[in-house]
C-alpha atoms as a PDB file:
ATOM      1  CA  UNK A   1     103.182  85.189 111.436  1.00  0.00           C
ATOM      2  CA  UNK A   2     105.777  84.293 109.193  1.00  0.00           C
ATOM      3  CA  UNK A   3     105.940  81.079 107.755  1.00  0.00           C
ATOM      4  CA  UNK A   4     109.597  79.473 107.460  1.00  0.00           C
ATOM      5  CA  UNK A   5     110.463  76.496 104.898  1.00  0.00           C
ATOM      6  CA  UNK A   6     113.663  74.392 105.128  1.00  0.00           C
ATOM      7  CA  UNK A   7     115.782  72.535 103.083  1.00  0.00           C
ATOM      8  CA  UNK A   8     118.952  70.457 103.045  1.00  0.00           C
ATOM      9  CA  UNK A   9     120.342  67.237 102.082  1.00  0.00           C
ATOM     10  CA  UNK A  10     121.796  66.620 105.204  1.00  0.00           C
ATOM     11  CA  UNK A  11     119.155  65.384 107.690  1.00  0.00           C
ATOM     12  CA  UNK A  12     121.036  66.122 111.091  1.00  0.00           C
ATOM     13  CA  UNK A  13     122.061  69.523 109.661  1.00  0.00           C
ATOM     14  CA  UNK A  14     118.232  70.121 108.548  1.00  0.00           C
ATOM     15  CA  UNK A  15     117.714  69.012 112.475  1.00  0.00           C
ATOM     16  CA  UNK A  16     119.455  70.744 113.724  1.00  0.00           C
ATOM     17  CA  UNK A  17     118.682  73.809 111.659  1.00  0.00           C
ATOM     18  CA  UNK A  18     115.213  73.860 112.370  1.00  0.00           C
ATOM     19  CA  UNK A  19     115.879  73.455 116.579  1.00  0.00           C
ATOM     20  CA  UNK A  20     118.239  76.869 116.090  1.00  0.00           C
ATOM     21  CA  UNK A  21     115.546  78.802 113.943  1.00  0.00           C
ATOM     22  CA  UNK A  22     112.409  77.713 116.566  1.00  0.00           C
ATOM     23  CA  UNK A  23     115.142  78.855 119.419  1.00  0.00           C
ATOM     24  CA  UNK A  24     115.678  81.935 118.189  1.00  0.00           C
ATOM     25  CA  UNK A  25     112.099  83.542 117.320  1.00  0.00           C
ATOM     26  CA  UNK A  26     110.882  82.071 120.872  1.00  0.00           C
ATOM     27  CA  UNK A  27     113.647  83.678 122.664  1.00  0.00           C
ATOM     28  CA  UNK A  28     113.613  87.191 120.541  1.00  0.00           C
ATOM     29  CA  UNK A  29     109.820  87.090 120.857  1.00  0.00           C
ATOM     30  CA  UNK A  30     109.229  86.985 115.983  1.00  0.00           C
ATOM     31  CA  UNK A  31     105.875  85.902 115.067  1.00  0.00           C
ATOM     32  CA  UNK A  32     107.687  83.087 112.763  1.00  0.00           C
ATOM     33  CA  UNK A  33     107.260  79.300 112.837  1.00  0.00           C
ATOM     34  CA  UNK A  34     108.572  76.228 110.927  1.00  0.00           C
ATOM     35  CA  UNK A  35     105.730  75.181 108.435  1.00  0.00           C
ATOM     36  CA  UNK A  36     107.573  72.697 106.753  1.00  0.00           C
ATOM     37  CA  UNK A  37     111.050  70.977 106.541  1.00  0.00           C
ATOM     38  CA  UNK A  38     112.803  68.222 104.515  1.00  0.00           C
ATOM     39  CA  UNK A  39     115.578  66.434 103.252  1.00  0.00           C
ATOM     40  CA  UNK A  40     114.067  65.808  99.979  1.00  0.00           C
ATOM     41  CA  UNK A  41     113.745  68.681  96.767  1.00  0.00           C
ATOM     42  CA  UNK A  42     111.212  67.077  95.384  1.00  0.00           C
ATOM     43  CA  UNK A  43     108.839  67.387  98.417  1.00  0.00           C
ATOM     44  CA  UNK A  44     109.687  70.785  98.872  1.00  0.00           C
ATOM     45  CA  UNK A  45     108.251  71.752  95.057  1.00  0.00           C
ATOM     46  CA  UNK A  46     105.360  69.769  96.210  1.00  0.00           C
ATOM     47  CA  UNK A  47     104.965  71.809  99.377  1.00  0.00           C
ATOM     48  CA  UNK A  48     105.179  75.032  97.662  1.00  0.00           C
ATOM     49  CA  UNK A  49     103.120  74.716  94.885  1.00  0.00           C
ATOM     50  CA  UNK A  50     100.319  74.635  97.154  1.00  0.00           C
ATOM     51  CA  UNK A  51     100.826  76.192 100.425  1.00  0.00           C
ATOM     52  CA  UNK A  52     101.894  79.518 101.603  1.00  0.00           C
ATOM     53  CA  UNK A  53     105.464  80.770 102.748  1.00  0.00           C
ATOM     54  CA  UNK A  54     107.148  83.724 103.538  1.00  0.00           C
ATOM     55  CA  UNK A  55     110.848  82.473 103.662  1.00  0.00           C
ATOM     56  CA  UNK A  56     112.897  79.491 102.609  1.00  0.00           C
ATOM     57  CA  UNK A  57     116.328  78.806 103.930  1.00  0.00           C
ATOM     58  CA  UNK A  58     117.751  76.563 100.995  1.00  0.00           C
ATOM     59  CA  UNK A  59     121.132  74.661 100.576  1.00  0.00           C
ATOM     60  CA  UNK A  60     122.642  74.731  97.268  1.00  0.00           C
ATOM     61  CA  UNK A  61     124.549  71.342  96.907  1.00  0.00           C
ATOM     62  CA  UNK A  62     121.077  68.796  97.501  1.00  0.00           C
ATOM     63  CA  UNK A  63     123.442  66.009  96.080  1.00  0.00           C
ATOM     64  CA  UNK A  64     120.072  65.674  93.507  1.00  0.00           C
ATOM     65  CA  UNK A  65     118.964  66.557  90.071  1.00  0.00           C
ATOM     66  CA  UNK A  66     117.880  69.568  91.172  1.00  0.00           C
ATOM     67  CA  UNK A  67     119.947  72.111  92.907  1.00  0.00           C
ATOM     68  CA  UNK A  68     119.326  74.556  95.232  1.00  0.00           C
ATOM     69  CA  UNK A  69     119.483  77.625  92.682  1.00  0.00           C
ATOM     70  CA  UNK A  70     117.531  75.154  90.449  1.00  0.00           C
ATOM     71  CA  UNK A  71     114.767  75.407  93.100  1.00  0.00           C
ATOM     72  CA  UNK A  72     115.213  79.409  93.968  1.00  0.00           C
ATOM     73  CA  UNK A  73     114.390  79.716  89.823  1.00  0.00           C
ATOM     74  CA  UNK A  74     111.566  77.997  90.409  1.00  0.00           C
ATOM     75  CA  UNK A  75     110.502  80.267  93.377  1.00  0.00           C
ATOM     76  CA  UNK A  76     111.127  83.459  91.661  1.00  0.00           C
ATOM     77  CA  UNK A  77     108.928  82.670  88.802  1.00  0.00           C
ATOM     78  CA  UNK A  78     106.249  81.862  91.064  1.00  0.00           C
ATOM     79  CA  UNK A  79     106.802  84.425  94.208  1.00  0.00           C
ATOM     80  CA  UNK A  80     108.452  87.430  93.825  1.00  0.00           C
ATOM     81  CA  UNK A  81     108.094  88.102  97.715  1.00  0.00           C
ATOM     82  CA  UNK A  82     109.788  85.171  99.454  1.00  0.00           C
ATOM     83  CA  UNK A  83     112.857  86.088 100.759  1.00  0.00           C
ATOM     84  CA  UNK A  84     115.430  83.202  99.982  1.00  0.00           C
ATOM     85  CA  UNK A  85     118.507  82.579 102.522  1.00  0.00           C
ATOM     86  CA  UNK A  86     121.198  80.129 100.936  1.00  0.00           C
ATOM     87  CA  UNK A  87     123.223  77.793 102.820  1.00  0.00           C
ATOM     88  CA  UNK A  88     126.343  76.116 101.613  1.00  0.00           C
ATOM     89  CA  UNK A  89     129.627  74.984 102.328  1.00  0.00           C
ATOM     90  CA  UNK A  90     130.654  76.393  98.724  1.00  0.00           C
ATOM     91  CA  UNK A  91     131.435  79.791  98.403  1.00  0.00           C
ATOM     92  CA  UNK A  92     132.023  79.549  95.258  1.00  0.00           C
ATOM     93  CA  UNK A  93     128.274  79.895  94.697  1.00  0.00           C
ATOM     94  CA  UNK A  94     128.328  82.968  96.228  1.00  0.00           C
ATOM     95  CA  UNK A  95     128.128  85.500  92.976  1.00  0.00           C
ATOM     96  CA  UNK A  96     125.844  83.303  91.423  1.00  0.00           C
ATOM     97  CA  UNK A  97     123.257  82.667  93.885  1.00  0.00           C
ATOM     98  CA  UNK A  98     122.283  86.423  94.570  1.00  0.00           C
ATOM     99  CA  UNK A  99     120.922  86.290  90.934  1.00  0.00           C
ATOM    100  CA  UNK A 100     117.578  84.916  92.960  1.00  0.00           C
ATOM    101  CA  UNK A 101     117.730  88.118  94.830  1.00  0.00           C
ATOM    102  CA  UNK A 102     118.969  86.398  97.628  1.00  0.00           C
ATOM    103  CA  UNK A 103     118.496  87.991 101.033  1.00  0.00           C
ATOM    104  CA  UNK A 104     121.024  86.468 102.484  1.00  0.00           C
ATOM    105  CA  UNK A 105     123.754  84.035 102.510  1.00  0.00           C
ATOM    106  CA  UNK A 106     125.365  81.472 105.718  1.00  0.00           C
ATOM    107  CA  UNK A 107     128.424  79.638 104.798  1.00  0.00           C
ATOM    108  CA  UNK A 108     128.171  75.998 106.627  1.00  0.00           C
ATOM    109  CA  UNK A 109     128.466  75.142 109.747  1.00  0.00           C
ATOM    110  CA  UNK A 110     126.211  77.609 110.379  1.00  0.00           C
ATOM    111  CA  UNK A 111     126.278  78.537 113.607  1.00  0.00           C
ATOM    112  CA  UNK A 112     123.163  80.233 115.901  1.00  0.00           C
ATOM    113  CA  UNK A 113     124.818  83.542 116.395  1.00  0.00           C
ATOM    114  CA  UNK A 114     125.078  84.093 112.082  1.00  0.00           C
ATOM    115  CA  UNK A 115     121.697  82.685 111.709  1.00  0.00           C
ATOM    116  CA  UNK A 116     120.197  85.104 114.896  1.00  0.00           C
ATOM    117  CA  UNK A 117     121.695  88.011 112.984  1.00  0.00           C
ATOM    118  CA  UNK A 118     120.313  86.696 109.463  1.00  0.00           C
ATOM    119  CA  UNK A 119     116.599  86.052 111.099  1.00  0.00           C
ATOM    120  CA  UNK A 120     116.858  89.483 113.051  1.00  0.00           C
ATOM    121  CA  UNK A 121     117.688  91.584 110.216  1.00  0.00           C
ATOM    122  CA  UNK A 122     114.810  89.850 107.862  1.00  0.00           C
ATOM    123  CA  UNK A 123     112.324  90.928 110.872  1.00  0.00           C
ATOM    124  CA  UNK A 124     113.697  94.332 110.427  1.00  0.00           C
ATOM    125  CA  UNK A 125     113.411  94.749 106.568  1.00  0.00           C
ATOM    126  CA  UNK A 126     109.959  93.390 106.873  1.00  0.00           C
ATOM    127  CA  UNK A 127     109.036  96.140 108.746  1.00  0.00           C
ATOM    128  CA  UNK A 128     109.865  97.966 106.142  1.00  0.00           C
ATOM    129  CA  UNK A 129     108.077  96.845 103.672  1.00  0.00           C
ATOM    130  CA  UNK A 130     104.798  98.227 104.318  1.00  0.00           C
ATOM    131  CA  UNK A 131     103.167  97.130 101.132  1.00  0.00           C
ATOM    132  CA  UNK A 132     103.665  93.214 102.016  1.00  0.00           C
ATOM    133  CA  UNK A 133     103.218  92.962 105.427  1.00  0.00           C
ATOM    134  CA  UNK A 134     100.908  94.772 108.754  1.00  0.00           C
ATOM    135  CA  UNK A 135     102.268  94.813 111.900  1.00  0.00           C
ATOM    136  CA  UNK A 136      99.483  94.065 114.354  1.00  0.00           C
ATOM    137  CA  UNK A 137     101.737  93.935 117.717  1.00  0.00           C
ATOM    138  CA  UNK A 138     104.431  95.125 119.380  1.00  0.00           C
ATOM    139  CA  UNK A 139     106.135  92.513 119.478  1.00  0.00           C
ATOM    140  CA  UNK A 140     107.005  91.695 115.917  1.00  0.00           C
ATOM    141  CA  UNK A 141     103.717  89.823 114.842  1.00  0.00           C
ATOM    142  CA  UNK A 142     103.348  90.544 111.235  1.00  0.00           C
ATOM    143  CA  UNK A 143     100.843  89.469 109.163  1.00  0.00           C
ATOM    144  CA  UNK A 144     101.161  88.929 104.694  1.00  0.00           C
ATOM    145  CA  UNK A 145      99.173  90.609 102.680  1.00  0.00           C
ATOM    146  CA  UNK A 146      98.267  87.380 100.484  1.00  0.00           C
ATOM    147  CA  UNK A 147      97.154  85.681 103.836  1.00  0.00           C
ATOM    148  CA  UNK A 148      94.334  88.332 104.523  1.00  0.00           C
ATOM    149  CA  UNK A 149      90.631  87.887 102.985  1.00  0.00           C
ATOM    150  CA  UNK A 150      89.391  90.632 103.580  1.00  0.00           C
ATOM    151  CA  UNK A 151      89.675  94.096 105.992  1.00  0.00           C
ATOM    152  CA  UNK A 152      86.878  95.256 107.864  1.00  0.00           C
ATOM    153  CA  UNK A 153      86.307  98.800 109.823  1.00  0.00           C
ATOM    154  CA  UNK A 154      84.548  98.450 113.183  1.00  0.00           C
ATOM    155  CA  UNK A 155      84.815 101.460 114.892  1.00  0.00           C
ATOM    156  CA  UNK A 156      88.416 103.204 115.208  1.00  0.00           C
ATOM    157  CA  UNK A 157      89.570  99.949 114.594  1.00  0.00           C
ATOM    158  CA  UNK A 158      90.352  97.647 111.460  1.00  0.00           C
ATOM    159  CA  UNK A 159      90.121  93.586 111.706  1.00  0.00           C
ATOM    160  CA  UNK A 160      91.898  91.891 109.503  1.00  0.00           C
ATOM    161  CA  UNK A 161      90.464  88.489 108.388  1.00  0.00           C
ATOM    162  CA  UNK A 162      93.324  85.988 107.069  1.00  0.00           C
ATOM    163  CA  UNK A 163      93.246  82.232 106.951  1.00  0.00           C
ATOM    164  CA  UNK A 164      95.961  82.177 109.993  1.00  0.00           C
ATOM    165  CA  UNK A 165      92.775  84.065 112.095  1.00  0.00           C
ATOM    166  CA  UNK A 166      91.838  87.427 112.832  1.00  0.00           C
ATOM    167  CA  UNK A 167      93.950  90.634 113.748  1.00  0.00           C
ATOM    168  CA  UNK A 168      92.979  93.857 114.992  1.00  0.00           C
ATOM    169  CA  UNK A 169      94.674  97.288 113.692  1.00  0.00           C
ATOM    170  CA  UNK A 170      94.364 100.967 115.671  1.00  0.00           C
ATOM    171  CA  UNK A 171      95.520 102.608 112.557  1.00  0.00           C
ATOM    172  CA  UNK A 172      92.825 104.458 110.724  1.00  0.00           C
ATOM    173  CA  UNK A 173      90.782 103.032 107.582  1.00  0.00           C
ATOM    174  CA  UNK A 174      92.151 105.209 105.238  1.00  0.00           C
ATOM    175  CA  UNK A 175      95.699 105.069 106.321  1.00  0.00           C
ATOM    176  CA  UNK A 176      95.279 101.272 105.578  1.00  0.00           C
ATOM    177  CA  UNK A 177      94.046 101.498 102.292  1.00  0.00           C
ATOM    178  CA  UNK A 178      97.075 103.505 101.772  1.00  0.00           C
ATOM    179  CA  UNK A 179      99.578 100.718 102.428  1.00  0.00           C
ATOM    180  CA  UNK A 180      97.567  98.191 100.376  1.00  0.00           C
ATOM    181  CA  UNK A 181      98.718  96.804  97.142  1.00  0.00           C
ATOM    182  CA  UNK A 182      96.650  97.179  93.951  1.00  0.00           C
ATOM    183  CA  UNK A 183      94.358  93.788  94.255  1.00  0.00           C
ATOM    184  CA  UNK A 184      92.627  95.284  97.221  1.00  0.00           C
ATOM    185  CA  UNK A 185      89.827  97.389  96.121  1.00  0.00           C
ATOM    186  CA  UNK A 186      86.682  98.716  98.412  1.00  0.00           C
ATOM    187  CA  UNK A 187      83.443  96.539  98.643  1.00  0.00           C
ATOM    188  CA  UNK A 188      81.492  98.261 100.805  1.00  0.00           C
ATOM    189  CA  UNK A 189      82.189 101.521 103.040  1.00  0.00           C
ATOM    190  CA  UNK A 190      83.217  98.806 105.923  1.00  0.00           C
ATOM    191  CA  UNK A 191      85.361  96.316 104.014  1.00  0.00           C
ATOM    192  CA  UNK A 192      88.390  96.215 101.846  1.00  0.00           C
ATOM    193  CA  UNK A 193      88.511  92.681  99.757  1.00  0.00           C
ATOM    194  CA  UNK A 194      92.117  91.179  98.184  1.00  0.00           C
ATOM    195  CA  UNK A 195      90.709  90.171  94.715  1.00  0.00           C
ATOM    196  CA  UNK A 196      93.338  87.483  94.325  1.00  0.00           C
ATOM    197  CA  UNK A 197      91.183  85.428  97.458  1.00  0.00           C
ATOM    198  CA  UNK A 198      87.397  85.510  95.433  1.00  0.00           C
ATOM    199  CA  UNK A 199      86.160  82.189  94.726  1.00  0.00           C
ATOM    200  CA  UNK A 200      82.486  83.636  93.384  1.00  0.00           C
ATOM    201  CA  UNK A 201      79.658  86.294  93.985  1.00  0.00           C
ATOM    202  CA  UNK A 202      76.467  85.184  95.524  1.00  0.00           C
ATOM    203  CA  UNK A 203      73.083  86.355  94.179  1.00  0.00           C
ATOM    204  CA  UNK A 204      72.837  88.402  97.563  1.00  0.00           C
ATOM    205  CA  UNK A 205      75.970  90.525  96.516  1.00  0.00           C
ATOM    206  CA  UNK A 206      77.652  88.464  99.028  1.00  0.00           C
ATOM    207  CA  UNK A 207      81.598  87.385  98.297  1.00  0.00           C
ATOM    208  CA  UNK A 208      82.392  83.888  98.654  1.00  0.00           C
ATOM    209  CA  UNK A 209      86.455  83.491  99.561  1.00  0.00           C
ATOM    210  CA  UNK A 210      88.824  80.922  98.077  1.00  0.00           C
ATOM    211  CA  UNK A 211      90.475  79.151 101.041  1.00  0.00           C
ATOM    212  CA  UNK A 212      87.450  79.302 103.348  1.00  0.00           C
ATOM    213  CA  UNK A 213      83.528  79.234 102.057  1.00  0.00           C
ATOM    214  CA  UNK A 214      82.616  80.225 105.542  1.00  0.00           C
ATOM    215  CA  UNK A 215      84.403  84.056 105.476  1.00  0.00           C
ATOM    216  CA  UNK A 216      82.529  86.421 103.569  1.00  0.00           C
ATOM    217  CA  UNK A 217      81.258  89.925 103.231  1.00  0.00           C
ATOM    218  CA  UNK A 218      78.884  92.412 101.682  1.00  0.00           C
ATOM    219  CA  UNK A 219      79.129  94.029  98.307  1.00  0.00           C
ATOM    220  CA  UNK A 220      77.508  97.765  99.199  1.00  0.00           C
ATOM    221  CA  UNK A 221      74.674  99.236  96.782  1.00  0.00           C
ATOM    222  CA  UNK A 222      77.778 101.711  95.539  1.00  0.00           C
ATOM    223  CA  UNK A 223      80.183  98.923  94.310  1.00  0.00           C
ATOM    224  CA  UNK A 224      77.684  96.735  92.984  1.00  0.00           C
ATOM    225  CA  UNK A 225      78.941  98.229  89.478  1.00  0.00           C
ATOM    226  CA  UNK A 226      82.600  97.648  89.765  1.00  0.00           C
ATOM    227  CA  UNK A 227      81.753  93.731  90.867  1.00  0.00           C
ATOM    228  CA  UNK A 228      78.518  92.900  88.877  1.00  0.00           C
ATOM    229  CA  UNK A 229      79.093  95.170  85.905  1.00  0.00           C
ATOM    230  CA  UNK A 230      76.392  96.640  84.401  1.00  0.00           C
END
């Protein structure tokens, strides 16, 4: 599931934004939804300081302090995975604003059709990008790496424990592992654990996960080393 943030100035545009985006991953079947949108810049450093997202459509001109690009710094420092999508009636922003790495940009009014083709394509280069995101259905349900505690083998099967829920994989352990980036490491001969997620290590060798005391798993007799030193 990817999580969408919005923001512009202009509060019937942002509206009216937000209706076309919902519209279009309900009616080409994304696993996306609107976390969070707003008028106001200032809320929207707030919001991402402290709570995930995968893409932020932005407008440049937020007749503010702080601009748009102002705000995309700020995310790059931060996240170097969030795709950004600028909108403006200013095209004169153009060669500067893909300085963010900008994935895309929609010139104002934008209209559903540009903003169906923008939301498509980002689906399509996220399925690319192995190393960021599983796909765990066939119908474009993709799940962040940074969302997922931990991975566990049952069987021929992988579950994949992430603060959004649990989601089941047919590919094989090892071809997992593969994909991962570096701060997963093995635990235990049935679970992979994302470092980045450890709140402590319990006297039982059990792992104890940031977002959610209640998930947890086992530290195995053969990684007790690389956890507990010694």
């Amino acid at each position: 599931m990817l999580n969408f943030v919005l923001c512009d100035d202009n509060q019937s545009i942002l509206n009216r934004l937000e209706k076309m985006l919902e519209s279009i991953l309900i009616n080409n079947q994304l696993s996306g939804q609107v976390v969070y949108s707003t008028a106001n810049p200032d809320n929207l450093l707030k919001y991402i300081e402290f709570h995930p997202f995968d893409v932020v459509i932005l407008d440049i001109d937020l007749k503010s302090d702080i601009s748009g690009m102002d705000i995309a710094n700020i995310i790059r420092k931060r996240n170097k995975k969030a795709y950004i999508i600028f909108s403006t009636a200013h095209l004169e922003y153009l060669m500067v604003a893909y300085k963010y790495k900008t994935f895309d940009f929609l010139a104002k009014p934008i209209t559903a059709q540009r903003l169906e083709e923008t939301v498509k394509r980002l689906f399509e280069d996220i399925s690319g990008s192995s190393y960021t995101f599983f796909k765990v259905n066939n119908q474009s349900g993709y799940v962040n790496c940074d969302d997922i505690f931990f991975i566990q083998k049952q069987g021929k099967k992988a579950i994949l424990k992430t603060s959004n829920g649990d989601f089941t994989l047919t590919s094989s352990f090892s071809n997992i592992l593969n994909r991962l980036p570096d701060n997963f490491v093995r635990c235990h001969k049935s679970f992979v654990v994302n470092r980045n997620k450890i709140t402590r290590i319990q006297s039982n060798n059990t792992i104890v996960f940031r977002d959610e005391d209640k998930i947890q798993c086992q530290i195995g007799p053969k990684y007790e080393k690389l956890f507990l030193g010694g």
